[in-house]
N, C-alpha and C. Protein backbone atom coordinates (compact mmCIF):
# COMPACT_ATOMS: atom_id res chain seq x y z
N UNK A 1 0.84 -1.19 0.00
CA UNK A 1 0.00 0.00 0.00
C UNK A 1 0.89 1.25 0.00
N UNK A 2 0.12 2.31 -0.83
CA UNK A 2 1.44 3.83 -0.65
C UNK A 2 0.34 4.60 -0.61
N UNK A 3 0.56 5.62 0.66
CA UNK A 3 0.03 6.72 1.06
C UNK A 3 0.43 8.08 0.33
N UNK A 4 -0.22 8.73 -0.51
CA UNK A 4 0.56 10.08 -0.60
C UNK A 4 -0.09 11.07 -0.12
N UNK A 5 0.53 12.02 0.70
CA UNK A 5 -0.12 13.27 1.52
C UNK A 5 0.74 14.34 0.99
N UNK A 6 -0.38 15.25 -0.07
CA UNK A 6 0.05 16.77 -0.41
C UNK A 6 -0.80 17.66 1.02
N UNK A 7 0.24 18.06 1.68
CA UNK A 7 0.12 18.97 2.70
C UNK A 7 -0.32 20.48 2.32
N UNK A 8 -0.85 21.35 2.37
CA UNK A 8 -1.02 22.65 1.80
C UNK A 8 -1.43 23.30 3.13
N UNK A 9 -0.43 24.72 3.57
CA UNK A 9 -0.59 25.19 4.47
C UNK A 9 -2.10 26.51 3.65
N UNK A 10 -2.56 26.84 4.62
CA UNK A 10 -3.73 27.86 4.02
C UNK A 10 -3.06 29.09 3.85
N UNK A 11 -3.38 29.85 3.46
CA UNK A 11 -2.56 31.66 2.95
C UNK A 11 -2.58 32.42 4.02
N UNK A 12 -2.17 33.60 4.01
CA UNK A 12 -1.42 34.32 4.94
C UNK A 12 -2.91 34.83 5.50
N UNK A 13 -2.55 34.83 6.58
CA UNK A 13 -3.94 35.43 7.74
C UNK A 13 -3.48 36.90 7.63
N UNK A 14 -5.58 37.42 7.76
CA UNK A 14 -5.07 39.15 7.54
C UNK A 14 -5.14 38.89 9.33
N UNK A 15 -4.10 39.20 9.96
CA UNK A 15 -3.75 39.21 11.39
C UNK A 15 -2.22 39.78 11.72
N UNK A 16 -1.84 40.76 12.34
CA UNK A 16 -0.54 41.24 12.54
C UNK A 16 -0.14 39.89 12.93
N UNK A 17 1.30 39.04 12.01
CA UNK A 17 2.24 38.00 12.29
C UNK A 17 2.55 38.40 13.45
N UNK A 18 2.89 38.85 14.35
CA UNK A 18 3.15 38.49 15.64
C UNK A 18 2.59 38.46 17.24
N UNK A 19 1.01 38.07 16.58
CA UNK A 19 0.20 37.79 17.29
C UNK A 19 0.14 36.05 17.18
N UNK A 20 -0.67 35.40 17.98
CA UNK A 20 -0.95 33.88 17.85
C UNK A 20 -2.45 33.79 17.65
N UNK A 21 -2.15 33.08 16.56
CA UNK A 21 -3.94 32.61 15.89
C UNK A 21 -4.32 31.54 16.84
N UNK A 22 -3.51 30.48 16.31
CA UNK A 22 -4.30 29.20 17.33
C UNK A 22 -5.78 29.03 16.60
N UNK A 23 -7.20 28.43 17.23
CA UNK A 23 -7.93 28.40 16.43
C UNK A 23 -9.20 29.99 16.16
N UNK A 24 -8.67 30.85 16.47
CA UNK A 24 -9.55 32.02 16.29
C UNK A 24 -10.08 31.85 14.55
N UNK A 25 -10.69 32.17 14.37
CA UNK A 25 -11.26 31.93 12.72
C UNK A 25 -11.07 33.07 12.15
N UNK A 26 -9.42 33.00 11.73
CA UNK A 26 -9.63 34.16 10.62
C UNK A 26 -9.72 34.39 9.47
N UNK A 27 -9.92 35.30 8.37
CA UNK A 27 -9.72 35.25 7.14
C UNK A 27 -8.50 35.14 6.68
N UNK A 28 -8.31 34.89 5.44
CA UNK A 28 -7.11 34.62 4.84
C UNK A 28 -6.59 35.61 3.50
N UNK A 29 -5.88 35.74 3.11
CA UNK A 29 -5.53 36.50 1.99
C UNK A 29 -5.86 35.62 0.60
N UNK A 30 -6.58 35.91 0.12
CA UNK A 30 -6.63 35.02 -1.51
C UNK A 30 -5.06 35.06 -2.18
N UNK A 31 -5.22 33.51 -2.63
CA UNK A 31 -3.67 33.56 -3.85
C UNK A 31 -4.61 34.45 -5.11
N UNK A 32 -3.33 34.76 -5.97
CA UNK A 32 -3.57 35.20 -7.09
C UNK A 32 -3.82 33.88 -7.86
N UNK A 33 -4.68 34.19 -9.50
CA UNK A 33 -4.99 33.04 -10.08
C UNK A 33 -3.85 32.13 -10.62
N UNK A 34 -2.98 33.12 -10.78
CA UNK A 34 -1.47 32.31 -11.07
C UNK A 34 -1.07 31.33 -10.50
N UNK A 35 -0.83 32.11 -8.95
CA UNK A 35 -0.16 31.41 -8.22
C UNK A 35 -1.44 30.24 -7.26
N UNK A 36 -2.64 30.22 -8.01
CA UNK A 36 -3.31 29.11 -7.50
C UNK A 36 -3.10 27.84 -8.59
N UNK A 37 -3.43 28.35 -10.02
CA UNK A 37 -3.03 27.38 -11.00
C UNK A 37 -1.30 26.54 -10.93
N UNK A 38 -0.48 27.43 -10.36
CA UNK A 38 0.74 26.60 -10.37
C UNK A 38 0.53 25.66 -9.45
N UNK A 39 0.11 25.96 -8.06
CA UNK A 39 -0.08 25.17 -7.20
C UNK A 39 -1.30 23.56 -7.20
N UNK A 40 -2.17 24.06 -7.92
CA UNK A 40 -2.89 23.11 -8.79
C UNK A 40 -2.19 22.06 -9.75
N UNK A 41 -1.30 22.46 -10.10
CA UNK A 41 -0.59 21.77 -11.15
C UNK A 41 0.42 20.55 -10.56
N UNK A 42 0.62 20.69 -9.48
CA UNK A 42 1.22 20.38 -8.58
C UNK A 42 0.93 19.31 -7.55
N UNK A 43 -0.68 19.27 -7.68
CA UNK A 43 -1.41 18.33 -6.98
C UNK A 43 -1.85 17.23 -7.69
N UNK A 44 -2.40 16.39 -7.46
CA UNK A 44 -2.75 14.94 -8.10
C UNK A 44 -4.43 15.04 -8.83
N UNK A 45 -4.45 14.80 -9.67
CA UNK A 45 -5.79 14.22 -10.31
C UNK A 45 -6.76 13.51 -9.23
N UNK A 46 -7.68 13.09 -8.75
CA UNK A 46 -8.58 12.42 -8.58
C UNK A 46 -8.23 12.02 -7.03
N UNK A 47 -7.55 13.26 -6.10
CA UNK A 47 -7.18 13.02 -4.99
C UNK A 47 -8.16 12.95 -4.23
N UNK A 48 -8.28 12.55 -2.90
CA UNK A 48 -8.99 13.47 -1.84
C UNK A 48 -9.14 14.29 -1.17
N UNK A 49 -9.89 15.51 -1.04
CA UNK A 49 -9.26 16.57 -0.64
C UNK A 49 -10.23 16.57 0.60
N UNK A 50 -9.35 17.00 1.49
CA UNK A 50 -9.79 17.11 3.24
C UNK A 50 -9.03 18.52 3.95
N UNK A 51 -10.00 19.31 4.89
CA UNK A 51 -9.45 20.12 5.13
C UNK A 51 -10.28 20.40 6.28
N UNK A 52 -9.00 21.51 7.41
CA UNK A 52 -9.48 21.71 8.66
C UNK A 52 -11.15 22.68 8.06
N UNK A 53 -11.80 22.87 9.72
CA UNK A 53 -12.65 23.03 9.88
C UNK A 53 -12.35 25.09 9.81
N UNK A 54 -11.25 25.55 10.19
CA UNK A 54 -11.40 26.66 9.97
C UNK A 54 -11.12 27.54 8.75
N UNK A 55 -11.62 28.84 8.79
CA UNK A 55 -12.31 29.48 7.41
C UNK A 55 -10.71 29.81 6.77
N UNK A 56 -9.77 30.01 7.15
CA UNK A 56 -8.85 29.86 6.65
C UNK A 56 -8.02 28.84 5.76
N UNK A 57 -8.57 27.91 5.98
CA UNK A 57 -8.25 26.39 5.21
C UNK A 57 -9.48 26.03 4.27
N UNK A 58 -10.60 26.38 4.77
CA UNK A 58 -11.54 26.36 3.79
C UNK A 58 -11.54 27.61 2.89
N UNK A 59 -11.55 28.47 2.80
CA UNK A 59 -10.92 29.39 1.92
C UNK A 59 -10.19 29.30 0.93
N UNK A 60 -8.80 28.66 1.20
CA UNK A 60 -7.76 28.24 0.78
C UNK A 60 -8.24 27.14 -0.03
N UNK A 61 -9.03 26.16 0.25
CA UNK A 61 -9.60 24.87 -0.82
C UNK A 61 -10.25 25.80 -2.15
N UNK A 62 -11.19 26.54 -1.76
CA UNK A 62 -12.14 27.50 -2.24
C UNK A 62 -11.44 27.79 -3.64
N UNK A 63 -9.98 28.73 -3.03
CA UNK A 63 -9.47 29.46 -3.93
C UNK A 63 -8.19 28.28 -5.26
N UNK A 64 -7.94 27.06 -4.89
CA UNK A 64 -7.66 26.09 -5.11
C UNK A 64 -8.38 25.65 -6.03
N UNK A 65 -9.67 25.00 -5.63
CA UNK A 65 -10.41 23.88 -6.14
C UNK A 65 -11.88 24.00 -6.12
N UNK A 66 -12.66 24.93 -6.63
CA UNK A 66 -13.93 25.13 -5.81
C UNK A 66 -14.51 23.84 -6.03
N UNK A 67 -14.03 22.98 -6.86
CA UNK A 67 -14.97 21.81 -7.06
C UNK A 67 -14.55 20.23 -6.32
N UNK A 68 -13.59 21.05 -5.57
CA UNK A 68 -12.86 19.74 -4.65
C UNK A 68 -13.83 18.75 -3.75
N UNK A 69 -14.98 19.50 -3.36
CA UNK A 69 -15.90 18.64 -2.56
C UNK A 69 -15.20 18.33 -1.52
N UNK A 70 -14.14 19.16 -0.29
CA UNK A 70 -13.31 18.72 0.44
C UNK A 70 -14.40 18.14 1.42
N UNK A 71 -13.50 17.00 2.23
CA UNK A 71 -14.12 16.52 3.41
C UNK A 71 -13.45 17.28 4.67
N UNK A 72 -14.43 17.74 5.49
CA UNK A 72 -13.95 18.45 7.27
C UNK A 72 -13.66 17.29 7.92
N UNK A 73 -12.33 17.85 8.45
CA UNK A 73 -12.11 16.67 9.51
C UNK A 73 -11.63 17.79 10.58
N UNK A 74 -12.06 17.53 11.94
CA UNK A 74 -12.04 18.71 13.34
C UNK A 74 -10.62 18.25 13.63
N UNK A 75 -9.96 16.96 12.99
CA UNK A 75 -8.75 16.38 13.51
C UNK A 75 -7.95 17.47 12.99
N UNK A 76 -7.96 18.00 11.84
CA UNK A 76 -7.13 18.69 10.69
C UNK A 76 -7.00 20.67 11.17
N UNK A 77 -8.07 21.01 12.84
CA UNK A 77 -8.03 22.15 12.73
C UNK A 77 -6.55 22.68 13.80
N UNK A 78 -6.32 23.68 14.07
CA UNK A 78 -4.49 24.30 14.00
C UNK A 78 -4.41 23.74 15.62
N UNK A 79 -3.21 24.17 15.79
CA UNK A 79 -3.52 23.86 17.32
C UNK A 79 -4.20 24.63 18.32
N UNK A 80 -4.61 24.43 19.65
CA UNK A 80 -5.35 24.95 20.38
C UNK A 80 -4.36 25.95 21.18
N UNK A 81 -4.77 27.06 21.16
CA UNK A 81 -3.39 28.06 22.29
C UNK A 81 -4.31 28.14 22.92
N UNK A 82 -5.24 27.97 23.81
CA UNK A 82 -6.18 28.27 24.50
C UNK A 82 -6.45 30.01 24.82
N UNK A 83 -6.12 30.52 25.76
CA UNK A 83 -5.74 32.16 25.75
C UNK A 83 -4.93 32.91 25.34
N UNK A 84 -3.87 32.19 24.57
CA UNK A 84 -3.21 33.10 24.06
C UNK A 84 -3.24 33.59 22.76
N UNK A 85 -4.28 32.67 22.46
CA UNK A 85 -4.71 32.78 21.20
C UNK A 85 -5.55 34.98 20.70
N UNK A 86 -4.56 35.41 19.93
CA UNK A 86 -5.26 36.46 19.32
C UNK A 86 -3.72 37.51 20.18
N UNK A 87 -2.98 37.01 21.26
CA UNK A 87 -2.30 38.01 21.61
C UNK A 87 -1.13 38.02 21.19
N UNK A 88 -0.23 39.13 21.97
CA UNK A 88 0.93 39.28 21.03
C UNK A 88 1.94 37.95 21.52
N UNK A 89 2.69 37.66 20.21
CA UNK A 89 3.46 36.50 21.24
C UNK A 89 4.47 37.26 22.25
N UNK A 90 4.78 38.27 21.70
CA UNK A 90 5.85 39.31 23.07
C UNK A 90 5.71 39.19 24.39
N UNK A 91 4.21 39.63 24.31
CA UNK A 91 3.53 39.96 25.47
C UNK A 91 2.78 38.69 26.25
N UNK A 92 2.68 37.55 25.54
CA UNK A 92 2.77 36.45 26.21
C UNK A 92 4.20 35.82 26.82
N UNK A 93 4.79 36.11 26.19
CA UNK A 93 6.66 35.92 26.36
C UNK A 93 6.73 36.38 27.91
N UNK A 94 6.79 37.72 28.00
CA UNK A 94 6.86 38.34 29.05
C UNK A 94 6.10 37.91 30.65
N UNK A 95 4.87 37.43 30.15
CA UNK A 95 3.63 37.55 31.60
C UNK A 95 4.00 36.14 31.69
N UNK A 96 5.11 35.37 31.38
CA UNK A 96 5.36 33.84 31.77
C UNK A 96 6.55 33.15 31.54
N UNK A 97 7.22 33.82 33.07
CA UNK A 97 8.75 33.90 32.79
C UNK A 97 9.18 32.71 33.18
N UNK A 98 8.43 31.97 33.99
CA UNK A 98 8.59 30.30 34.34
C UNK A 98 8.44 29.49 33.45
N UNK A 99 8.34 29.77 32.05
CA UNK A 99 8.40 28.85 30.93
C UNK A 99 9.29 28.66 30.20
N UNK A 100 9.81 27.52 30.04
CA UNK A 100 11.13 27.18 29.88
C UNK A 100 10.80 27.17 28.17
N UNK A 101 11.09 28.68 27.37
CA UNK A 101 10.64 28.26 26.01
C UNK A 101 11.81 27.98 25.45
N UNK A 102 12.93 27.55 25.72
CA UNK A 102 13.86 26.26 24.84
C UNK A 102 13.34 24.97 24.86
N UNK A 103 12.85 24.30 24.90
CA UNK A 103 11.34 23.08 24.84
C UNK A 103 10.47 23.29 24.40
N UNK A 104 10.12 24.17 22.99
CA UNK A 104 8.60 24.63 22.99
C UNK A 104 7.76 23.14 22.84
N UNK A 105 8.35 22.15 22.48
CA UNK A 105 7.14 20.83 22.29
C UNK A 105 6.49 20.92 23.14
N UNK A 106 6.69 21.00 24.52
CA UNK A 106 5.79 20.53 25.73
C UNK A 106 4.70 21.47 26.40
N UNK A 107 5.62 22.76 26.09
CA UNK A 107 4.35 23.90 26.28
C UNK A 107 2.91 23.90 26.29
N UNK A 108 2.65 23.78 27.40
CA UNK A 108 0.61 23.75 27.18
C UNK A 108 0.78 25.16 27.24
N UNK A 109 -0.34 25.88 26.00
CA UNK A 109 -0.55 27.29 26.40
C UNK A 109 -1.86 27.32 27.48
N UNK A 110 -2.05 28.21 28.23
CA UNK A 110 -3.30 27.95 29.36
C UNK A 110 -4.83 27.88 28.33
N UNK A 111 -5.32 27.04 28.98
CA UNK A 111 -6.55 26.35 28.32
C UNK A 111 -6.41 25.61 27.00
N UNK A 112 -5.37 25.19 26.57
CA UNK A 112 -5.03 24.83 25.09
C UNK A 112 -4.13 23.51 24.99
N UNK A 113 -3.50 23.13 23.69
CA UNK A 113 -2.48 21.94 24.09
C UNK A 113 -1.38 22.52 23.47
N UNK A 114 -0.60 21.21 23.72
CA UNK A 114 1.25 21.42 23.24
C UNK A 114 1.19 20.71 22.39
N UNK A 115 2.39 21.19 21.48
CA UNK A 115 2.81 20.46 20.21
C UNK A 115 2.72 18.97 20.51
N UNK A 116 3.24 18.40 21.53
CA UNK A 116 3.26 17.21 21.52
C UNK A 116 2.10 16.52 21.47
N UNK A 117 0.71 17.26 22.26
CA UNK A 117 -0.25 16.52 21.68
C UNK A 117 -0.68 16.77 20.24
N UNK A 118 -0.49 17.82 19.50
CA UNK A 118 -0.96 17.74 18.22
C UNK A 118 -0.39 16.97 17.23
N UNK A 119 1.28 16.14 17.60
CA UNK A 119 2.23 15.03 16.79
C UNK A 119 0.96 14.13 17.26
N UNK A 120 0.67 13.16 18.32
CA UNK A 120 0.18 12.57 18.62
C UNK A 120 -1.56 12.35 17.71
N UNK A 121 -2.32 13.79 18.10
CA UNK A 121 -3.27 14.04 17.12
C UNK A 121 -2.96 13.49 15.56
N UNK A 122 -2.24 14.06 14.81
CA UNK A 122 -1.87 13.80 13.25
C UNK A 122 -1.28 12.28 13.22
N UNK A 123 -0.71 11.97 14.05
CA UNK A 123 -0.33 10.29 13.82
C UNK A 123 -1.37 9.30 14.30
N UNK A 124 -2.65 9.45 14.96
CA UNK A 124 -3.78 8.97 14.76
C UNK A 124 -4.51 9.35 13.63
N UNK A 125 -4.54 10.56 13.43
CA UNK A 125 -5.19 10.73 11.86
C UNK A 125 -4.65 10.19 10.57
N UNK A 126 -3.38 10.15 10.75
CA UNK A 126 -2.62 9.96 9.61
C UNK A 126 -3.20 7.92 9.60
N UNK A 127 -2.63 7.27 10.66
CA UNK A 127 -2.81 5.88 10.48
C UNK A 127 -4.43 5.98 9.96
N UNK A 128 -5.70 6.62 10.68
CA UNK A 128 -7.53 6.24 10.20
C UNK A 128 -7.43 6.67 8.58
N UNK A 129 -7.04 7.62 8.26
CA UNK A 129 -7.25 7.74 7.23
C UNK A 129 -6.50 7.18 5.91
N UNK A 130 -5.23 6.81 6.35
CA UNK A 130 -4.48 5.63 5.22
C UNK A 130 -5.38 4.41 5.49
N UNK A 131 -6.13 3.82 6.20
CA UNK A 131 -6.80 2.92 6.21
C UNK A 131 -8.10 3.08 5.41
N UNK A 132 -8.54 4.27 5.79
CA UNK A 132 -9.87 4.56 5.15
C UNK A 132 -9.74 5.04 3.73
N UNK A 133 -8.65 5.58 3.15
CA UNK A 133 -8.49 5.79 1.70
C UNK A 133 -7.39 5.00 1.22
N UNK A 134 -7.53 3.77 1.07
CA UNK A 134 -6.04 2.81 0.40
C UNK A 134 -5.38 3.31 -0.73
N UNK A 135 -4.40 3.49 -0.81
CA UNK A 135 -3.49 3.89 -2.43
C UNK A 135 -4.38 5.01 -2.88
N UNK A 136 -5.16 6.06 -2.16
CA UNK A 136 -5.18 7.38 -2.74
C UNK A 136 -4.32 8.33 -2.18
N UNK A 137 -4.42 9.35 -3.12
CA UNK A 137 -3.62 10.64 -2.52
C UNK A 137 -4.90 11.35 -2.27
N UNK A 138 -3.99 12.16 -1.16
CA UNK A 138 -5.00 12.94 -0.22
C UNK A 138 -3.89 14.21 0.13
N UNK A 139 -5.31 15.39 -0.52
CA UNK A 139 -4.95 16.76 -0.42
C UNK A 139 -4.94 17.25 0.61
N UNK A 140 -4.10 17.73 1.92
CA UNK A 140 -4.91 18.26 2.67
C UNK A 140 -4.32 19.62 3.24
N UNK A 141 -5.66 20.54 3.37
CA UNK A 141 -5.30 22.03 3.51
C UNK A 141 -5.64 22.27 5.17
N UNK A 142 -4.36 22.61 5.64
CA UNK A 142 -4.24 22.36 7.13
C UNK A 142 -3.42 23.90 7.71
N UNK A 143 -2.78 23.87 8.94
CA UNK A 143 -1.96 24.49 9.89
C UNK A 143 -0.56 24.15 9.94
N UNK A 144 0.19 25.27 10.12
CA UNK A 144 1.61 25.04 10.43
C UNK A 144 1.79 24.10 11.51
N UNK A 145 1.41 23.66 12.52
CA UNK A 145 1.53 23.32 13.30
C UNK A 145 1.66 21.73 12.97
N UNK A 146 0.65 21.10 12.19
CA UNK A 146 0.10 20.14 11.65
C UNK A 146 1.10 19.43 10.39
N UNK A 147 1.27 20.58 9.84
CA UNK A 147 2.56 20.33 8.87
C UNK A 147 3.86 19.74 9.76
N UNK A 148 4.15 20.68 10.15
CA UNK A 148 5.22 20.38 11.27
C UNK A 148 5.57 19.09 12.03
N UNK A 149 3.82 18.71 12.56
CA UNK A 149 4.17 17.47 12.97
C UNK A 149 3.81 16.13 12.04
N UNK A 150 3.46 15.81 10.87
CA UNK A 150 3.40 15.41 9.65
C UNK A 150 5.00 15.38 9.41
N UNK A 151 5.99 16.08 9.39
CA UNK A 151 7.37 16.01 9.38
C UNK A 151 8.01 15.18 10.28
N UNK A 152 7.54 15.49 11.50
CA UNK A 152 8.06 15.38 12.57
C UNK A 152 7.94 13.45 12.09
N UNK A 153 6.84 13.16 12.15
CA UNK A 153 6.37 11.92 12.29
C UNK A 153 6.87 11.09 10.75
N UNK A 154 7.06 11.81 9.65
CA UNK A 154 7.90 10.70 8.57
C UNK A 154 8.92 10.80 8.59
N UNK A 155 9.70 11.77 9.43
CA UNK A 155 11.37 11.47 9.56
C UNK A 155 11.84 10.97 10.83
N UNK A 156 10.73 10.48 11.60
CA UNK A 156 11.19 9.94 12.80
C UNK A 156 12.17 10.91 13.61
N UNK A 157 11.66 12.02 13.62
CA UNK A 157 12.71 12.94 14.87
C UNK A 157 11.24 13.12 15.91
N UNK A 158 12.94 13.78 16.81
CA UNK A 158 11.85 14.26 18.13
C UNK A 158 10.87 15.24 18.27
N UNK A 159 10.08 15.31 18.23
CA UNK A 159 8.86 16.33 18.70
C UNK A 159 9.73 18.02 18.57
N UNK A 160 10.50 18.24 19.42
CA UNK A 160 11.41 19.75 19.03
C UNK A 160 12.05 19.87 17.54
N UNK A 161 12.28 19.03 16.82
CA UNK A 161 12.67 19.20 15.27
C UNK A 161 11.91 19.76 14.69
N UNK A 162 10.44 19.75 15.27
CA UNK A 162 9.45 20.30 14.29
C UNK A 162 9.50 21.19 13.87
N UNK A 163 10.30 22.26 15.16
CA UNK A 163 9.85 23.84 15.22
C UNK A 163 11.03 24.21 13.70
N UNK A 164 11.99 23.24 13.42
CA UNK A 164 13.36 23.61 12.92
C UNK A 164 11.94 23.96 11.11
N UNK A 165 11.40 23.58 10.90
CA UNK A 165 10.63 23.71 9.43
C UNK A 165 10.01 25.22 8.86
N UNK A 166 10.37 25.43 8.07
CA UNK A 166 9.74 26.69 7.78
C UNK A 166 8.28 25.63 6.99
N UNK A 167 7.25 26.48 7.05
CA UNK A 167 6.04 26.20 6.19
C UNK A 167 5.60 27.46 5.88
N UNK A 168 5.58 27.70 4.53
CA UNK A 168 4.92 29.22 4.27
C UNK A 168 3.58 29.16 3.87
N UNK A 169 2.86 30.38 4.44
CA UNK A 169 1.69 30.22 3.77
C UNK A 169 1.45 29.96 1.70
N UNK A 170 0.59 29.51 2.03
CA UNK A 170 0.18 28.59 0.35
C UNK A 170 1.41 27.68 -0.29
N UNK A 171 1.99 27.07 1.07
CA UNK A 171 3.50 25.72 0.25
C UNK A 171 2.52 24.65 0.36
N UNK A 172 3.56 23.68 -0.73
CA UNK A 172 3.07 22.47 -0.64
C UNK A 172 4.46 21.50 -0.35
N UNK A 173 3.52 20.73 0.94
CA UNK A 173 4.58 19.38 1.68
C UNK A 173 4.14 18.42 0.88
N UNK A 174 4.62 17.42 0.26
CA UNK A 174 4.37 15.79 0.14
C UNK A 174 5.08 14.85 0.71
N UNK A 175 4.33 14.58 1.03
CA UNK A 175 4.88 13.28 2.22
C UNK A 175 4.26 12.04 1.18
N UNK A 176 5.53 10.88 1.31
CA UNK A 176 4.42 9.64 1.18
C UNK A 176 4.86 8.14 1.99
N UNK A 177 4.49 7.26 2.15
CA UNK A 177 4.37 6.27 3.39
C UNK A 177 4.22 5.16 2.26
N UNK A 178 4.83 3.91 2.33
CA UNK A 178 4.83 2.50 1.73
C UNK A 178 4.98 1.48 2.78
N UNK A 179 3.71 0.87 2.99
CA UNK A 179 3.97 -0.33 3.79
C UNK A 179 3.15 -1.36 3.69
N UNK A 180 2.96 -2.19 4.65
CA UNK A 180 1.82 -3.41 4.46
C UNK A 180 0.74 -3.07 4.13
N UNK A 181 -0.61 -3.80 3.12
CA UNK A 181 -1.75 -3.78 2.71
C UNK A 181 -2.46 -4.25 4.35
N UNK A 182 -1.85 -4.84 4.78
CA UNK A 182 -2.65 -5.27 6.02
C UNK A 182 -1.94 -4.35 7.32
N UNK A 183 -2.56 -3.48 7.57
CA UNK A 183 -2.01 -2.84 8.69
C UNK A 183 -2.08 -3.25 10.11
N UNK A 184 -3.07 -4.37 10.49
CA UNK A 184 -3.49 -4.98 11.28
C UNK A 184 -3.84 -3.77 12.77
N UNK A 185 -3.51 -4.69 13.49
CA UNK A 185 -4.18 -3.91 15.15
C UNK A 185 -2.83 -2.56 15.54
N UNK A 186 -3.56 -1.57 15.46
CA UNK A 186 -2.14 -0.64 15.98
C UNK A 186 -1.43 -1.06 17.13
N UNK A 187 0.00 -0.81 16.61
CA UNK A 187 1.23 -0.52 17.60
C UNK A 187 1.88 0.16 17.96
N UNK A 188 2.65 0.28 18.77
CA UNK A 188 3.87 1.33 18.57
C UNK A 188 4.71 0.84 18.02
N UNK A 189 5.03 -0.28 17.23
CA UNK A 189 5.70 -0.19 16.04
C UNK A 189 6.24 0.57 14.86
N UNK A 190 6.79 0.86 14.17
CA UNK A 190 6.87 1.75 13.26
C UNK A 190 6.98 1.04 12.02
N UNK A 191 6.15 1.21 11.12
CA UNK A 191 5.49 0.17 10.00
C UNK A 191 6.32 0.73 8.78
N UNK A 192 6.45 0.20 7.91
CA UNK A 192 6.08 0.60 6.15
C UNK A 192 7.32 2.16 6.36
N UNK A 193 7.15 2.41 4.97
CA UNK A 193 8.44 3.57 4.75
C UNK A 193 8.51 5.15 4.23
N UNK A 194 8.43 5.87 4.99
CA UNK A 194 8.01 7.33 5.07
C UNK A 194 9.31 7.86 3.86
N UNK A 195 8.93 8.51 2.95
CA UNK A 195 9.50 9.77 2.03
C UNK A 195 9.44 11.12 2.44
N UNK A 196 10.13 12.13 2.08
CA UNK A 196 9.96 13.68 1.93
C UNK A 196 9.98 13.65 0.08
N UNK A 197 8.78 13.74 -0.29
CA UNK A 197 9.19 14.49 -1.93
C UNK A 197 9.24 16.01 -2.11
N UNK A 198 8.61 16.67 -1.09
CA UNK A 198 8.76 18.17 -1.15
C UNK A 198 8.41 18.67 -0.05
N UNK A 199 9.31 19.86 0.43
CA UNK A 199 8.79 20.48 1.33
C UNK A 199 9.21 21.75 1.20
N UNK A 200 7.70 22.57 1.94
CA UNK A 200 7.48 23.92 1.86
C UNK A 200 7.91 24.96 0.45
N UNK A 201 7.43 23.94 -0.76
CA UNK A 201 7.48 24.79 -1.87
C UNK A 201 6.47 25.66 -1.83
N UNK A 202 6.45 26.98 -2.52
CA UNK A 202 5.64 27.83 -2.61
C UNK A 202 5.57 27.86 -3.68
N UNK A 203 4.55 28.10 -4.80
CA UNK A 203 4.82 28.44 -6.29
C UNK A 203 4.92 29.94 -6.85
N UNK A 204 5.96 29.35 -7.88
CA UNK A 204 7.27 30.85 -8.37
C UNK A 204 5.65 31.87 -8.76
């Protein structure tokens, strides 16, 4: 069986960059038609296309594919910053000097989770849905965060490697996975054989 996952981060949020989105629902900047057709060109024929639940990723399909018929999955939406979500990251920096941010994996933001649960999140999604779509490719328009750990998890590094990835808004990751037709009862095993064919292209 071979999994292929075109990753597509959603476009640039109209939000001052050095605030934290997390899941606030914001709008997104439209690609130009250009630079949606290159990126189109780029993706697979007769994929499946799945995408988070917020308007930023749906947007992003919109401006893509209006005829993609994407499927919502709540698994696919960014990570949760709980309150810090919408503020500046400075000024969260500051009001939480007991946080050891050389570790950002482990960081719970208050009311929200840490990277480490969102690796965890995407490597349950990743195994249901290679099961549930055999030998298709699957589009999916997601979060940096999500990307990140999608990396994290086909190169077998630690949870802090993640942060090392640039993902720009409107790149495309492909990841793809080759392993047994029979995946049987999950393990913590590590199955079948993870690729990088691209990462964080943006189109010229």
């Amino acid at each position: 069986m071979r999994s292929d996952w075109y990753w597509v981060r959603h476009g640039a949020l109209l939000q001052d960059p050095g605030r934290y989105a997390g899941r606030l629902d914001l709008p997104t900047v439209p690609p130009g038609m250009v630079m949606a057709r290159r990126l189109m060109s780029q993706l697979p024929q007769g994929a499946v296309w799945l995408t988070s639940p917020l308007a930023r990723a749906r947007q992003t399909v919109q401006a893509l594919n209006p005829e993609a018929n994407a499927v919502t999955a709540d698994d696919l939406t960014d990570q949760d910053l709980g309150s810090w979500a919408g503020r500046r990251q400075s000024e969260v920096h500051k009001a939480n000097p007991q946080i050891d941010w050389s570790t950002p994996s482990s960081i719970v933001p208050e009311g929200g989770e840490s990277f480490d649960a969102v690796v965890t999140r995407v490597a349950s999604l990743i195994e249901r849905l290679t099961r549930h779509y055999p030998d298709r490719p699957l589009v999916v328009v997601s979060h940096l965060a999500l990307i990140r750990a999608a990396m994290v998890l086909a190169l077998d590094l630690p949870n802090e490697g993640g942060f090392q990835f640039d993902v720009s808004p409107f790149s495309l990751t492909h990841l793809s996975w080759t392993g047994p037709d029979d995946l049987g009862e999950r393990s913590d095993e590590r199955l079948g054989v993870w690729r990088a064919h691209t990462t964080n292209r943006v189109p010229a």
